[in-house]
PDB file of N, CA and C in Angstrom:
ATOM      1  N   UNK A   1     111.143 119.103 137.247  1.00  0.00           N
ATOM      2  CA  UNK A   1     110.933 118.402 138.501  1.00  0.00           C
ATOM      3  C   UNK A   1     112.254 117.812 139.010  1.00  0.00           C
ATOM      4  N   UNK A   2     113.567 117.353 137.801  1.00  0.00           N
ATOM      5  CA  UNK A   2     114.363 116.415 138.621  1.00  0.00           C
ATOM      6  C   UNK A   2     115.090 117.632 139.067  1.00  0.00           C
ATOM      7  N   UNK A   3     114.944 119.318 138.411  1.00  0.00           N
ATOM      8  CA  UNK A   3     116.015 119.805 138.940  1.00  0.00           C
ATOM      9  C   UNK A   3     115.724 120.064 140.493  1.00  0.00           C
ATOM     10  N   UNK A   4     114.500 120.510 140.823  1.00  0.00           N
ATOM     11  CA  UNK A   4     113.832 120.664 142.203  1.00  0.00           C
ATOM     12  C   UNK A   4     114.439 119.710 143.147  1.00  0.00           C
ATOM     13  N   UNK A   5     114.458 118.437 142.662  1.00  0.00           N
ATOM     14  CA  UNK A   5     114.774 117.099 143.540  1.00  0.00           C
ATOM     15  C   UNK A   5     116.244 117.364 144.114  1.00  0.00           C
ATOM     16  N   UNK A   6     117.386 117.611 142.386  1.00  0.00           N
ATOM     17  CA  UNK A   6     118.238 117.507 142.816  1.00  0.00           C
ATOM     18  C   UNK A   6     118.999 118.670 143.669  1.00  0.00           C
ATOM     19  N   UNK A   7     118.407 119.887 143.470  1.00  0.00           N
ATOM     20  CA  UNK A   7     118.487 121.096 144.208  1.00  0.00           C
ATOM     21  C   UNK A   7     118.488 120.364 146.114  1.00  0.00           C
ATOM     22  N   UNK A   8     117.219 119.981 146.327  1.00  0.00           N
ATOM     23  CA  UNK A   8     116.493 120.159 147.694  1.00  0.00           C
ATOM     24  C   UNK A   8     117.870 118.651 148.430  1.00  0.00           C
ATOM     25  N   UNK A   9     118.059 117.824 147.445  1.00  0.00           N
ATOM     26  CA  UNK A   9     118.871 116.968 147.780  1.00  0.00           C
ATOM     27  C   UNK A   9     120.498 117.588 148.260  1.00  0.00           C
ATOM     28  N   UNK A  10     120.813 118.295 147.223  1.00  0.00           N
ATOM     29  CA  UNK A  10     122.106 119.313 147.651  1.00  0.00           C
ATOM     30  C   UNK A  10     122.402 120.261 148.633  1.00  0.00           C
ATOM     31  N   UNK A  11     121.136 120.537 148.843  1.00  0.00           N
ATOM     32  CA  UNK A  11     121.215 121.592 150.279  1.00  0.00           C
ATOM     33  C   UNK A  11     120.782 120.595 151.343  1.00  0.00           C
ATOM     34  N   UNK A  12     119.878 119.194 151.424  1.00  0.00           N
ATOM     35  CA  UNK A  12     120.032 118.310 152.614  1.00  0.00           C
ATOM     36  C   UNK A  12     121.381 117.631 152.734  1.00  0.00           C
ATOM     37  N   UNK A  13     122.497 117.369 151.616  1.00  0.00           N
ATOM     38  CA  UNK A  13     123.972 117.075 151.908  1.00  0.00           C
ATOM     39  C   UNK A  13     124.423 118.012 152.669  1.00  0.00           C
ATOM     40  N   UNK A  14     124.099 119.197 152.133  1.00  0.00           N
ATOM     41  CA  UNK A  14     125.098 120.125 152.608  1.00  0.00           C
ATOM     42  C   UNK A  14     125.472 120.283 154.407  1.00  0.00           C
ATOM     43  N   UNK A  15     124.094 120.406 154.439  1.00  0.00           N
ATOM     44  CA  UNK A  15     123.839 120.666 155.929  1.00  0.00           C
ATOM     45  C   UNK A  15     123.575 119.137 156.414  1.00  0.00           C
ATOM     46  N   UNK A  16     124.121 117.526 156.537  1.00  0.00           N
ATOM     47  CA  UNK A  16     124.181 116.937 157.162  1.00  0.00           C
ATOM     48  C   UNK A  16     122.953 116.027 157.106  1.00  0.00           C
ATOM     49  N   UNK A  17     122.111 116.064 156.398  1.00  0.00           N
ATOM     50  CA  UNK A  17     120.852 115.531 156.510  1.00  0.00           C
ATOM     51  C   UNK A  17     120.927 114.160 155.241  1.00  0.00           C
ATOM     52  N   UNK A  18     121.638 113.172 155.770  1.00  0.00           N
ATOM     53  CA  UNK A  18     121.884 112.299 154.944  1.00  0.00           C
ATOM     54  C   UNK A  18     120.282 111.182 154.620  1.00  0.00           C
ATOM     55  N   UNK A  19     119.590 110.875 155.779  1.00  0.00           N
ATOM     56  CA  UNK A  19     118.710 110.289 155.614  1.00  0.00           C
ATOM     57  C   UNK A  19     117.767 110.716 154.423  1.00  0.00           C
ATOM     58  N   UNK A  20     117.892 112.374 154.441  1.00  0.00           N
ATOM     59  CA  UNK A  20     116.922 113.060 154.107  1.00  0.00           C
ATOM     60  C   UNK A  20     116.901 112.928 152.550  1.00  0.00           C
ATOM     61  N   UNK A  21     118.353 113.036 152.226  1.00  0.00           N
ATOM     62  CA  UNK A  21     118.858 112.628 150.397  1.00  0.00           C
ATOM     63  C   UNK A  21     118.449 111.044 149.974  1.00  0.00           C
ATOM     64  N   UNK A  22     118.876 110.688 151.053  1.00  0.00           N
ATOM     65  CA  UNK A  22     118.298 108.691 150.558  1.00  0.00           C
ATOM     66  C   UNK A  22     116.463 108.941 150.428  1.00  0.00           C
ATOM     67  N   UNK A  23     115.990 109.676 151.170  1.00  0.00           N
ATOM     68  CA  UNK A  23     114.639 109.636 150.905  1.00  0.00           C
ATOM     69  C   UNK A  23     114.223 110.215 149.639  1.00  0.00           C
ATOM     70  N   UNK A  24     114.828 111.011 149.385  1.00  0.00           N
ATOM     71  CA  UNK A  24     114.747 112.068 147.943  1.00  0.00           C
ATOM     72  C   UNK A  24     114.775 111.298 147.071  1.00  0.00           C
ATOM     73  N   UNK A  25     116.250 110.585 146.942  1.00  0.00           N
ATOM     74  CA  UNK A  25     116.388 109.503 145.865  1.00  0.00           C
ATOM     75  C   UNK A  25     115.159 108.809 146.007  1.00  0.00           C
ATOM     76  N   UNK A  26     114.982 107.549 146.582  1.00  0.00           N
ATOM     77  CA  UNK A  26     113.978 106.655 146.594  1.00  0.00           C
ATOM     78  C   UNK A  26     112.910 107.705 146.213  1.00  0.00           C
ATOM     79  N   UNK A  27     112.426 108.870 146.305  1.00  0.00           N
ATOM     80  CA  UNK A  27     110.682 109.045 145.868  1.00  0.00           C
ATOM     81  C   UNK A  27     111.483 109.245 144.706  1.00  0.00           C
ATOM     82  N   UNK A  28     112.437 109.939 144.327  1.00  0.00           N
ATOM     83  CA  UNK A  28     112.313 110.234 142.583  1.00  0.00           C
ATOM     84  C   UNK A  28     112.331 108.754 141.844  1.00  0.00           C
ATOM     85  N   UNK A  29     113.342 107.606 142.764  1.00  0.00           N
ATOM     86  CA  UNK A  29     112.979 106.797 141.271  1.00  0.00           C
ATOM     87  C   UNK A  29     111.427 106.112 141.674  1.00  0.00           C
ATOM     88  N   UNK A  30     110.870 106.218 142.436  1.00  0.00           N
ATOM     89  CA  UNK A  30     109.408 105.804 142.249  1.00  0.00           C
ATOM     90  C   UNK A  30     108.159 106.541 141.440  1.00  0.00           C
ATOM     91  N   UNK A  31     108.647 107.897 141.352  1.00  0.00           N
ATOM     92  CA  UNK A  31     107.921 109.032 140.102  1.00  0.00           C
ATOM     93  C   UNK A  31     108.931 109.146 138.899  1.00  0.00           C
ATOM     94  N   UNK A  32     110.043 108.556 139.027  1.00  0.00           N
ATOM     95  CA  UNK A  32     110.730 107.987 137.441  1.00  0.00           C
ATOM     96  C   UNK A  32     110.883 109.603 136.833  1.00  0.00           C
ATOM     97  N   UNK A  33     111.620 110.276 138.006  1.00  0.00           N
ATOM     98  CA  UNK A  33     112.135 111.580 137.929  1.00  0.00           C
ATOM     99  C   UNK A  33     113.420 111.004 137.221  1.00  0.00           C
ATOM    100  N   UNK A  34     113.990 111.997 136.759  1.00  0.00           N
ATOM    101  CA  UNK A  34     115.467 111.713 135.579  1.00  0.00           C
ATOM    102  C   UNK A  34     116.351 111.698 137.436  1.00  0.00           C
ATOM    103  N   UNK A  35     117.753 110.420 137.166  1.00  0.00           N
ATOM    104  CA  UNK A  35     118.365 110.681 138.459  1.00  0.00           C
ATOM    105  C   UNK A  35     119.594 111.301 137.507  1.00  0.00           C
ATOM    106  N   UNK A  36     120.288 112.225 138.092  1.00  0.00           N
ATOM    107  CA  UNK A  36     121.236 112.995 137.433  1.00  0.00           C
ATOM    108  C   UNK A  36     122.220 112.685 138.117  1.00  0.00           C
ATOM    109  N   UNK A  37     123.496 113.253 137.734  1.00  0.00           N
ATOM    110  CA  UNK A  37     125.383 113.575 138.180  1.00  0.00           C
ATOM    111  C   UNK A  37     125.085 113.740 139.487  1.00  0.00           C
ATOM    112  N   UNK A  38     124.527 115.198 139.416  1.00  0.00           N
ATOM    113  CA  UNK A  38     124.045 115.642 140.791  1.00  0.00           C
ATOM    114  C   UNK A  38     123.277 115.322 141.897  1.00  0.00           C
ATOM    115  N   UNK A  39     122.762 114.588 141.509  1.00  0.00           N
ATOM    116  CA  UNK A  39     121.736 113.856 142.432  1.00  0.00           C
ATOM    117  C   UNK A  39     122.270 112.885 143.218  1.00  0.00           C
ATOM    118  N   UNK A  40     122.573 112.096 142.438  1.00  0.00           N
ATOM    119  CA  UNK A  40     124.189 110.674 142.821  1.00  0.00           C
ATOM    120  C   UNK A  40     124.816 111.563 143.226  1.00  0.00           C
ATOM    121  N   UNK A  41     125.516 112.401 143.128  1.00  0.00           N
ATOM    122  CA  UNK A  41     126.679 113.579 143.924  1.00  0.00           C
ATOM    123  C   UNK A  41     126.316 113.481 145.035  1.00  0.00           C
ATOM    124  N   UNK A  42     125.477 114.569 145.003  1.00  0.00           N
ATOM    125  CA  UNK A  42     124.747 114.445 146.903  1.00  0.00           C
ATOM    126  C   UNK A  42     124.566 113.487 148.092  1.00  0.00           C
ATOM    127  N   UNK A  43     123.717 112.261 146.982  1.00  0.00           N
ATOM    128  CA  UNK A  43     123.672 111.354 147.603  1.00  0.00           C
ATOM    129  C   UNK A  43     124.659 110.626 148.240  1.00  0.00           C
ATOM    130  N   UNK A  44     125.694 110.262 147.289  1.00  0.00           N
ATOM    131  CA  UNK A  44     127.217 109.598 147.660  1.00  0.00           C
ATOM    132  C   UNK A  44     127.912 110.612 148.786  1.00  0.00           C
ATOM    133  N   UNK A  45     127.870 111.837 148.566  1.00  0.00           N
ATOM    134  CA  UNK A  45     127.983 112.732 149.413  1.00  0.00           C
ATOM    135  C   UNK A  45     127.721 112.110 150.684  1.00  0.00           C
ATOM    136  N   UNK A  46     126.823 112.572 150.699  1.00  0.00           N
ATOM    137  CA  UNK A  46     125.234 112.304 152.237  1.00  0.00           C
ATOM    138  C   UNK A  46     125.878 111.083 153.001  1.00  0.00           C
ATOM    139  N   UNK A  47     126.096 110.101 151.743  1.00  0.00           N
ATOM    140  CA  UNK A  47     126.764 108.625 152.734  1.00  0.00           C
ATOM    141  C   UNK A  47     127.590 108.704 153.062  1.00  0.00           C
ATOM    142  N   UNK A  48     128.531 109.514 152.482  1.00  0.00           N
ATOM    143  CA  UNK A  48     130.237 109.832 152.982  1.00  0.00           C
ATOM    144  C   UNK A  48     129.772 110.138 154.596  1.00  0.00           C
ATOM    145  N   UNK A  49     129.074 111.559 154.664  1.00  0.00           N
ATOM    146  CA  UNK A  49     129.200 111.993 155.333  1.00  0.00           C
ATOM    147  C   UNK A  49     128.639 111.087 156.624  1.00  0.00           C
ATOM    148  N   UNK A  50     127.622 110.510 156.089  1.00  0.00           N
ATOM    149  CA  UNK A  50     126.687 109.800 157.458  1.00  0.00           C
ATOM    150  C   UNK A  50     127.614 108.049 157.630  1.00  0.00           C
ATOM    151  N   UNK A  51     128.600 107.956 156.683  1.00  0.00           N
ATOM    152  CA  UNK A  51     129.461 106.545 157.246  1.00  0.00           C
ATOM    153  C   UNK A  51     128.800 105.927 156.871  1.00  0.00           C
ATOM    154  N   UNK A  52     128.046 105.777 155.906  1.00  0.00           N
ATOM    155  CA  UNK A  52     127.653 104.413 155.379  1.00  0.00           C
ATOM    156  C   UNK A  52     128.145 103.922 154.208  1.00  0.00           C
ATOM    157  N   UNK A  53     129.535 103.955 153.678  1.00  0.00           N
ATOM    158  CA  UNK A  53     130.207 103.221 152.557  1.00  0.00           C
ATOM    159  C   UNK A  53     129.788 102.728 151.618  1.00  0.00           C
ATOM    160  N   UNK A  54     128.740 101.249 152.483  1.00  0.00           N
ATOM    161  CA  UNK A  54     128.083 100.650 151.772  1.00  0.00           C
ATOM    162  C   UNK A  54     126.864 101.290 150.932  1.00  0.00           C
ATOM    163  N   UNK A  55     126.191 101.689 151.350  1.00  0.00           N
ATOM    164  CA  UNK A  55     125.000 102.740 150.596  1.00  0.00           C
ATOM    165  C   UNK A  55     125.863 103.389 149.272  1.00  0.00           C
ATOM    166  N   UNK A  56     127.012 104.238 150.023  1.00  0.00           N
ATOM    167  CA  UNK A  56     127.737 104.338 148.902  1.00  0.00           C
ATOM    168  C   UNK A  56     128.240 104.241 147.445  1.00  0.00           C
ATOM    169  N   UNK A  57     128.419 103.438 148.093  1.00  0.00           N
ATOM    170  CA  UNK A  57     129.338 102.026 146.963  1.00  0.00           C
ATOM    171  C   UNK A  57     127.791 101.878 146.145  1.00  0.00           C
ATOM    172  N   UNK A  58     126.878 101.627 146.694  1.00  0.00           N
ATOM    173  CA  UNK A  58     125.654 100.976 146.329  1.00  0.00           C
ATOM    174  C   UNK A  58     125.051 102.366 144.705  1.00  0.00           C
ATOM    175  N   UNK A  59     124.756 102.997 145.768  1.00  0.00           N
ATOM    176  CA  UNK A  59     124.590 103.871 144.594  1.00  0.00           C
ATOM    177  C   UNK A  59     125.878 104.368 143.552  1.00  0.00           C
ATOM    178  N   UNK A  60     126.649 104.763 143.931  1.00  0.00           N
ATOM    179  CA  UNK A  60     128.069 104.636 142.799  1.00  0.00           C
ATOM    180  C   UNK A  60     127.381 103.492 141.652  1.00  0.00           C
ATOM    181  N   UNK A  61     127.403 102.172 142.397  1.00  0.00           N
ATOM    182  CA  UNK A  61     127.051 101.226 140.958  1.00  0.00           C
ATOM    183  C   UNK A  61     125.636 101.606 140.404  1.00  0.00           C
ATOM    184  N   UNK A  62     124.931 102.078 141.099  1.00  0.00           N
ATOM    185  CA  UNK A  62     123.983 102.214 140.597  1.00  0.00           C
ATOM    186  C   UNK A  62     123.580 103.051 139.343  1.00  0.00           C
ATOM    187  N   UNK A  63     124.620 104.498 139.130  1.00  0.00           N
ATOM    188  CA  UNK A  63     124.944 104.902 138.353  1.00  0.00           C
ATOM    189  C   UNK A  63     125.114 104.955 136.721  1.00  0.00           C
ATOM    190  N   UNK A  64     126.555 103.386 137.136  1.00  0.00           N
ATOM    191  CA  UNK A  64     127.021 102.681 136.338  1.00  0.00           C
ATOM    192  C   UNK A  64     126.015 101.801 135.540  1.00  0.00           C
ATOM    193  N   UNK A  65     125.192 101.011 136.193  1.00  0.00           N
ATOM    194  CA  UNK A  65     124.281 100.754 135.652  1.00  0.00           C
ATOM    195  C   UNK A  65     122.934 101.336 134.724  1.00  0.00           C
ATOM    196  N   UNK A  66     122.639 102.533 135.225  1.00  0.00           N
ATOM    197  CA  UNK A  66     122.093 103.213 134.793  1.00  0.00           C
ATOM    198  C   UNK A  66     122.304 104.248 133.148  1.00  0.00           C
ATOM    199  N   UNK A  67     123.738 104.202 133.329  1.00  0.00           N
ATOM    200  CA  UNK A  67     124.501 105.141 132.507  1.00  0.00           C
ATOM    201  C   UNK A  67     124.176 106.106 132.875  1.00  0.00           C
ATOM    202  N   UNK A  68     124.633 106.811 134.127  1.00  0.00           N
ATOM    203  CA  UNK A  68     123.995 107.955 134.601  1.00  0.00           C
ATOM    204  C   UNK A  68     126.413 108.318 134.351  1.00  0.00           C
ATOM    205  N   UNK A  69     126.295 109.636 134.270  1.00  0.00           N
ATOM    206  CA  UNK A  69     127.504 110.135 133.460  1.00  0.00           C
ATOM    207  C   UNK A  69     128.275 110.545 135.245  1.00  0.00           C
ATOM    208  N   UNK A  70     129.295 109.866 134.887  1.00  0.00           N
ATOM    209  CA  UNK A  70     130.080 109.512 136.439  1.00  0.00           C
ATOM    210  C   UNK A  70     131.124 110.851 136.729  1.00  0.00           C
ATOM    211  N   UNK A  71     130.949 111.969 137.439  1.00  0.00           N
ATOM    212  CA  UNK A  71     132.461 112.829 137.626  1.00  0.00           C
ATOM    213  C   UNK A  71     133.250 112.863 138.562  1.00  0.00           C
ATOM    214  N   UNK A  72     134.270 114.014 138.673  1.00  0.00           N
ATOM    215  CA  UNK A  72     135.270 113.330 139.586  1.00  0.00           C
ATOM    216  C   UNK A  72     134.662 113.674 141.104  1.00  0.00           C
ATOM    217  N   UNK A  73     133.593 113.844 141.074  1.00  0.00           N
ATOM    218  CA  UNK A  73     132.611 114.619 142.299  1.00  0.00           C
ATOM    219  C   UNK A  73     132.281 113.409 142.814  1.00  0.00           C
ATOM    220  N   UNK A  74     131.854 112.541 142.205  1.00  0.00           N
ATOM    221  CA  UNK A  74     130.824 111.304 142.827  1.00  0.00           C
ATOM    222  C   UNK A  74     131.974 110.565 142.576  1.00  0.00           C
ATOM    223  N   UNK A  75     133.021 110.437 142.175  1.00  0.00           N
ATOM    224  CA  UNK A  75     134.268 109.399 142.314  1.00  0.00           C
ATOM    225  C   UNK A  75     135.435 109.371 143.796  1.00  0.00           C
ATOM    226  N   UNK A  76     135.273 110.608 143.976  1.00  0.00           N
ATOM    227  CA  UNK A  76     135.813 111.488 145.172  1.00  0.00           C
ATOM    228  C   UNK A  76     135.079 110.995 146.307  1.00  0.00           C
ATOM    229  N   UNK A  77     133.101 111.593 146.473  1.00  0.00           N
ATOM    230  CA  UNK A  77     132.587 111.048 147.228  1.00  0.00           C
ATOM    231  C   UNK A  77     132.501 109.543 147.508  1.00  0.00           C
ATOM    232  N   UNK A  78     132.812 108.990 146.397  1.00  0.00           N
ATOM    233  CA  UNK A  78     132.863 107.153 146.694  1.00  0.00           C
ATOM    234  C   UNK A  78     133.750 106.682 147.253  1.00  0.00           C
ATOM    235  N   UNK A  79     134.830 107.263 146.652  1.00  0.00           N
ATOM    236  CA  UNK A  79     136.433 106.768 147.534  1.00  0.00           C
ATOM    237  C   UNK A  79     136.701 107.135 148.765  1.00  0.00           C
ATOM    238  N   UNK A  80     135.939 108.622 149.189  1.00  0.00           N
ATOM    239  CA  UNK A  80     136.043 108.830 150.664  1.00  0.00           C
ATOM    240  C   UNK A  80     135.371 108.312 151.419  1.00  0.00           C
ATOM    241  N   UNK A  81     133.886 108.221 151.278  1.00  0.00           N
ATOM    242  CA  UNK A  81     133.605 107.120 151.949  1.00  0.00           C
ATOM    243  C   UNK A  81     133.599 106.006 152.617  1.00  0.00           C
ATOM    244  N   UNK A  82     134.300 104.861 151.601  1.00  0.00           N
ATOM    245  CA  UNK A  82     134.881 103.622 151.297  1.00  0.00           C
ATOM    246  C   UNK A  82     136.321 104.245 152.512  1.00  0.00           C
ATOM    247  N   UNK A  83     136.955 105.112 152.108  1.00  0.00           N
ATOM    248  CA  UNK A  83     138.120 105.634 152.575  1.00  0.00           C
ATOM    249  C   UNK A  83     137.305 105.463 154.410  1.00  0.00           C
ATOM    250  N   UNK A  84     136.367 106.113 154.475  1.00  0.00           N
ATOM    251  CA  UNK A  84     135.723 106.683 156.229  1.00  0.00           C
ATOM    252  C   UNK A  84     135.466 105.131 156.625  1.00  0.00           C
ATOM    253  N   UNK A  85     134.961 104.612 155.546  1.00  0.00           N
ATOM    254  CA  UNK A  85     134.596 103.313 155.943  1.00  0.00           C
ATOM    255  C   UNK A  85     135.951 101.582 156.666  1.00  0.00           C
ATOM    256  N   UNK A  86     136.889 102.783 156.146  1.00  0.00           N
ATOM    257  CA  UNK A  86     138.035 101.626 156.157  1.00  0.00           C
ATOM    258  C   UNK A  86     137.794 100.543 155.340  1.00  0.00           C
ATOM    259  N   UNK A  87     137.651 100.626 154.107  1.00  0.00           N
ATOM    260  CA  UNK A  87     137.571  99.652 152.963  1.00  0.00           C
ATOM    261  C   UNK A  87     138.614  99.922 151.981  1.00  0.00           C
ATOM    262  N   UNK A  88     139.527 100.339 152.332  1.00  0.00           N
ATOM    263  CA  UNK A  88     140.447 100.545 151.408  1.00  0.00           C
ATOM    264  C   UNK A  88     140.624  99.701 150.181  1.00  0.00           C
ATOM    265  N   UNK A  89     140.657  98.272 150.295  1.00  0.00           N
ATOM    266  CA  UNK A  89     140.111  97.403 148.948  1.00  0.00           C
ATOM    267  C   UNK A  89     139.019  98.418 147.829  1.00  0.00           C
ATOM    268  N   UNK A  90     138.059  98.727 148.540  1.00  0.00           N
ATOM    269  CA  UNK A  90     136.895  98.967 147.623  1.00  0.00           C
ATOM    270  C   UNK A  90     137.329 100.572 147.339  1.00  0.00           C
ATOM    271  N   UNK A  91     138.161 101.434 148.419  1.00  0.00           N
ATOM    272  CA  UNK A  91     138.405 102.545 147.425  1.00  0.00           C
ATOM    273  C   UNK A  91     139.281 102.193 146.175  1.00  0.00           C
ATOM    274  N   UNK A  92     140.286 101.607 146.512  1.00  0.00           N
ATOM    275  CA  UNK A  92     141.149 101.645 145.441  1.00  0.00           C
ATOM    276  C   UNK A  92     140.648 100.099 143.828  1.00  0.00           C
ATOM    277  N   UNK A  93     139.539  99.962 143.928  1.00  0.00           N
ATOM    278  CA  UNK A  93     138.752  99.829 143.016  1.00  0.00           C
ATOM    279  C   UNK A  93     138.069 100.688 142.408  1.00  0.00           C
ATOM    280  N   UNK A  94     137.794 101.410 143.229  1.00  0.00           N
ATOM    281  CA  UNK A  94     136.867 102.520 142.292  1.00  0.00           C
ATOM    282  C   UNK A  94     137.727 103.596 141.826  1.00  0.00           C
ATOM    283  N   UNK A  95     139.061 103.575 142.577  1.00  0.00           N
ATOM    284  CA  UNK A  95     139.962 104.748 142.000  1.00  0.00           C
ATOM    285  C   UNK A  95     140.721 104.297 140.211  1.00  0.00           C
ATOM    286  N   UNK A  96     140.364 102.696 140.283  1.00  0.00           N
ATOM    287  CA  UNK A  96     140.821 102.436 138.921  1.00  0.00           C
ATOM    288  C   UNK A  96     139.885 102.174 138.279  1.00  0.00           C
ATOM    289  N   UNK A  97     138.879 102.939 138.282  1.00  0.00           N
ATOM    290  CA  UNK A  97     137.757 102.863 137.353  1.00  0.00           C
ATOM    291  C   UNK A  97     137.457 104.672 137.092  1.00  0.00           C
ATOM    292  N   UNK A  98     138.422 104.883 137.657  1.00  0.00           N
ATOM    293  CA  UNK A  98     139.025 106.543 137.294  1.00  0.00           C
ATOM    294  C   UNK A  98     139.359 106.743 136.016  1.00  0.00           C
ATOM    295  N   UNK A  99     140.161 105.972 135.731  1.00  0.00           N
ATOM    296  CA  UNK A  99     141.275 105.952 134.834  1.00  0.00           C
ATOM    297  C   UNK A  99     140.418 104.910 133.253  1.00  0.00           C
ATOM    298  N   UNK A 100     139.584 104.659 133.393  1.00  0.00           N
ATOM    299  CA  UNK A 100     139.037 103.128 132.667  1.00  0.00           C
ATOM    300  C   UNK A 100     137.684 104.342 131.897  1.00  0.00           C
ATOM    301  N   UNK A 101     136.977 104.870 133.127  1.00  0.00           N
ATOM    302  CA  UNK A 101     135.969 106.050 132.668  1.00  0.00           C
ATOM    303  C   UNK A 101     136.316 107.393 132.207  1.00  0.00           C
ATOM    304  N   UNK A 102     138.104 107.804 131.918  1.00  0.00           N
ATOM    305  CA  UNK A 102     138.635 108.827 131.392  1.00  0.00           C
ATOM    306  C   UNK A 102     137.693 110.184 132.272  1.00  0.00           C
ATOM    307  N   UNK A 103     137.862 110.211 133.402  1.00  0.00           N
ATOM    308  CA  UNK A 103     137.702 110.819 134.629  1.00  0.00           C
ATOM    309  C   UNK A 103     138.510 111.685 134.971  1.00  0.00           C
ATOM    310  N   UNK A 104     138.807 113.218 134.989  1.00  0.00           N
ATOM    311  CA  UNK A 104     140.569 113.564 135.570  1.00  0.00           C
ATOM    312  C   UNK A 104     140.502 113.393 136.710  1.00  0.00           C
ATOM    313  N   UNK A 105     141.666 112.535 137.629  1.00  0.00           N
ATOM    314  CA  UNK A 105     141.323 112.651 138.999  1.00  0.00           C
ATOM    315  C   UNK A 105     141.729 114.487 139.605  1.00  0.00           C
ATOM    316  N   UNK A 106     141.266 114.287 141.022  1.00  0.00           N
ATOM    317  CA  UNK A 106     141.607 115.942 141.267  1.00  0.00           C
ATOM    318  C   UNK A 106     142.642 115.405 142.585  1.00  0.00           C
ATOM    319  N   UNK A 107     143.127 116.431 143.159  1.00  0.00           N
ATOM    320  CA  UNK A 107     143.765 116.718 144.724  1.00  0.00           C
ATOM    321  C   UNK A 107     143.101 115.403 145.500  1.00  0.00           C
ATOM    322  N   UNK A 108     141.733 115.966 145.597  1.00  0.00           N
ATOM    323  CA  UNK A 108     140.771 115.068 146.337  1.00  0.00           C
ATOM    324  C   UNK A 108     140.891 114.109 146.176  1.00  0.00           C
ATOM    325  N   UNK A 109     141.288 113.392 145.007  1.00  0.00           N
ATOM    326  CA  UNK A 109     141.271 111.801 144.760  1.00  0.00           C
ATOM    327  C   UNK A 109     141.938 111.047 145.018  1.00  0.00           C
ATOM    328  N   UNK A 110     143.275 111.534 144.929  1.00  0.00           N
ATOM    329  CA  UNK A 110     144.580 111.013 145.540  1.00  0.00           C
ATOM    330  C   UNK A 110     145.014 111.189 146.802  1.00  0.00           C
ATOM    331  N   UNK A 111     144.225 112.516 147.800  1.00  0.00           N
ATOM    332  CA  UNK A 111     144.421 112.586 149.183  1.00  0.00           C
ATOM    333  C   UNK A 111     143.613 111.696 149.947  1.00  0.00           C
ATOM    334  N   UNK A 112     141.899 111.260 148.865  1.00  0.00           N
ATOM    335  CA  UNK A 112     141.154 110.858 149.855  1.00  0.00           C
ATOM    336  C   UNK A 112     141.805 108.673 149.395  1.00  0.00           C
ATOM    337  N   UNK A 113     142.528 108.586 148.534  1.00  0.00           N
ATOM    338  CA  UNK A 113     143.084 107.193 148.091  1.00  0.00           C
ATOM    339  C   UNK A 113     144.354 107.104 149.570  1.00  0.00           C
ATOM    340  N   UNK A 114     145.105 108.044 149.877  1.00  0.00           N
ATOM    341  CA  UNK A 114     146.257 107.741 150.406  1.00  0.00           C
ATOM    342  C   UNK A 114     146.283 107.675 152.068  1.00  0.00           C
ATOM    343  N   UNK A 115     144.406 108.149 152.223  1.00  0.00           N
ATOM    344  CA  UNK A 115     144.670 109.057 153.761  1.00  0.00           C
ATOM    345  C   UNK A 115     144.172 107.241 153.991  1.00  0.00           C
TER     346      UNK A 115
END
């Protein structure tokens, strides 16, 4: 079931449908579907894309809390965000929690830290 979720969630990032992933999330953790890498991927994704930072950021910690296993996918999507968002404070917090979670950063991490 969580792979279904996180599938249908990856193809509503893809194509722009950010509301549509926040809705995904919220029913899976109310049927206490497993939330995965990927799932948070998308999602953080979805907010990048739709400018909401904060949502962002939100789920990023949410993650953390969870012990849900953090990559440089959903570290990327957090910092750009934060980055779209003009929070530069809060990217370059999460870019040193890169380095703290033994994360490799990529291209992406350091273009989306500098832009």
């Amino acid at each position: 079931r969580s792979i279904s979720f996180s599938s249908a969630a990856s193809a509503c990032e893809k194509v722009g449908r950010w509301e549509q992933v926040l809705q995904l999330l919220h029913k899976m953790g109310k049927i206490k579907a497993e939330l995965s890498t990927i799932t948070f991927g998308a999602a953080i994704s979805a907010c990048e894309k739709g400018i909401d930072w904060k949502k962002g950021l939100q789920l990023f910690s949410s993650m953390t809390l969870r012990n849900v296993e953090l990559s440089t996918v959903t570290f990327n999507a957090t910092i750009s965000a934060c980055e779209k968002g003009e929070e530069w404070k809060s990217a370059l917090q999460v870019f040193r929690q890169v380095a703290q979670k033994a994360v490799k950063p990529s291209t992406i991490t350091f273009n989306s830290i500098i832009s």
